[in-house]
Protein backbone atom coordinates (compact mmCIF):
# COMPACT_ATOMS: atom_id res chain seq x y z
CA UNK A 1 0.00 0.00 0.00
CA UNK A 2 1.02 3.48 -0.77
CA UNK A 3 1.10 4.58 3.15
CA UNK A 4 3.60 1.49 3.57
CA UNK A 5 5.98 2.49 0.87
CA UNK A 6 5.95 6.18 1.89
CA UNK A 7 6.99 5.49 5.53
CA UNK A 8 9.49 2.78 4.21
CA UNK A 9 11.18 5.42 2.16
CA UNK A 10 11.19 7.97 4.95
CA UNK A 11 12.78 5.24 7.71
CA UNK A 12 15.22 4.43 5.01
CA UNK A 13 16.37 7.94 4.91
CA UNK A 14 16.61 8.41 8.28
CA UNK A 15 19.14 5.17 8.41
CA UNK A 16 21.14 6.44 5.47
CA UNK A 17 21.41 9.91 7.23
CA UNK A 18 22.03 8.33 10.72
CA UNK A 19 25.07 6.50 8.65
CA UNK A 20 26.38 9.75 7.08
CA UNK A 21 26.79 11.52 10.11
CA UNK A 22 28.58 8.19 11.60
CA UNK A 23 31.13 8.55 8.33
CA UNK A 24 31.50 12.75 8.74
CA UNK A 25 32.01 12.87 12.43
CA UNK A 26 34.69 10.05 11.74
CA UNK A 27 36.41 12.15 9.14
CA UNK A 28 36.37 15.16 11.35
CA UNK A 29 37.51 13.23 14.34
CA UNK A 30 40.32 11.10 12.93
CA UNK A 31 40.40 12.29 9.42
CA UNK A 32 39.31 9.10 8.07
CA UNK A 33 38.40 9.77 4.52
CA UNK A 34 37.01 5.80 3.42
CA UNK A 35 33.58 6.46 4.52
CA UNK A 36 33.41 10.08 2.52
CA UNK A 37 32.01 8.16 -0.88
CA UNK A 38 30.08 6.00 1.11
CA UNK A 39 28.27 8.70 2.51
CA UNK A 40 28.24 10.78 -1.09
CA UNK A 41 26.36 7.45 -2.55
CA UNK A 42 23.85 7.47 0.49
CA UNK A 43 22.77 10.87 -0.09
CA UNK A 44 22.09 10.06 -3.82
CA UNK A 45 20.30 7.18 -2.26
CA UNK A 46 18.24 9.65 -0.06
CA UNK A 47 17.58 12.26 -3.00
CA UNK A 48 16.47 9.51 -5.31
CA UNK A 49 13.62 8.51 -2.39
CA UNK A 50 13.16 12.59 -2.21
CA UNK A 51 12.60 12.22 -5.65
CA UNK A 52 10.21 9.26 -5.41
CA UNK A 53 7.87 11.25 -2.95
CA UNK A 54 8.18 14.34 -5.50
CA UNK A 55 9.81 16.12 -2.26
CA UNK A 56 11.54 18.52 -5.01
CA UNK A 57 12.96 21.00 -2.24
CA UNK A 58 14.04 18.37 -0.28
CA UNK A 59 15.82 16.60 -3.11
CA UNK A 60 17.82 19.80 -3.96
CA UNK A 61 18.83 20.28 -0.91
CA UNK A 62 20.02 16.33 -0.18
CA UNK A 63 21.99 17.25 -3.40
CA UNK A 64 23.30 20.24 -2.34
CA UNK A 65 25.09 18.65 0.24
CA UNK A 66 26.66 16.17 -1.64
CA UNK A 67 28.00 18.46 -3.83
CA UNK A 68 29.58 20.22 -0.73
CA UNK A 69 31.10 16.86 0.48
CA UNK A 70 33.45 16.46 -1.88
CA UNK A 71 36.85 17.84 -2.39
CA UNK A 72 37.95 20.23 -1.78
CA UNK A 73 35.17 22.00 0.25
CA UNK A 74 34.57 19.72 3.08
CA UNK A 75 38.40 19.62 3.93
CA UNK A 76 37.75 22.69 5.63
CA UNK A 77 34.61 21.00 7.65
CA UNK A 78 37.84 19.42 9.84
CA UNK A 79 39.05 23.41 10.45
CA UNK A 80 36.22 25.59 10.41
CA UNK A 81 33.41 24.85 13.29
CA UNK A 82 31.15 27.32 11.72
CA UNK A 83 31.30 25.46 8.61
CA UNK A 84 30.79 22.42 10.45
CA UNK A 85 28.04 23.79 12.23
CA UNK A 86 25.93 24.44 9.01
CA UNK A 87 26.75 20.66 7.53
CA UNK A 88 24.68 19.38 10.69
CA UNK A 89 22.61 22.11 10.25
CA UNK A 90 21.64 21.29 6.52
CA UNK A 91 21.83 17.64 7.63
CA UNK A 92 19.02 18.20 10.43
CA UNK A 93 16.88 20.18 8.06
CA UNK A 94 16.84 17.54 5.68
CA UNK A 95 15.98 14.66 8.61
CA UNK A 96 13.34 17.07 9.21
């Protein structure tokens, strides 16, 4: 049923977000850089269910921030709190 599918795309987001922050906060705590595609293919995953729900804002903004995670932008998330502060900002919006 339609209901079903709608919340199973919305708890599968949440898990794929819960899992990005896991692979950020370990690349700002230790620098490890191994989960950073693994999180860039997760967001994809959640834009594409963004996409499914015709959640158009929410898409754009789920692929906004995969844009920022690459190189060489979120090197700086490691130095710059503030800049930090808005990734888990944008990140809560979009579990929101």
């Amino acid at each position: 049923d339609l209901r079903e599918g709608t919340s199973a795309l919305y708890r599968e987001s949440l898990v794929n977000l819960a899992r990005i922050k896991g692979y950020v906060e370990a690349y700002i705590r230790s620098h490890d850089v191994f989960g950073l595609p693994e999180a860039a293919r997760l967001l994809d995953e959640v834009a594409a269910g963004f996409r499914v729900l015709a959640l158009d804002q929410a898409e754009e903004c789920v692929l906004q921030v995969q844009q920022f995670l690459q190189p060489p932008d979120f090197v700086r998330v490691r130095t710059d709190l503030a800049l930090a502060g808005r990734f888990a900002d944008a990140i809560a919006a979009v579990e929101y």
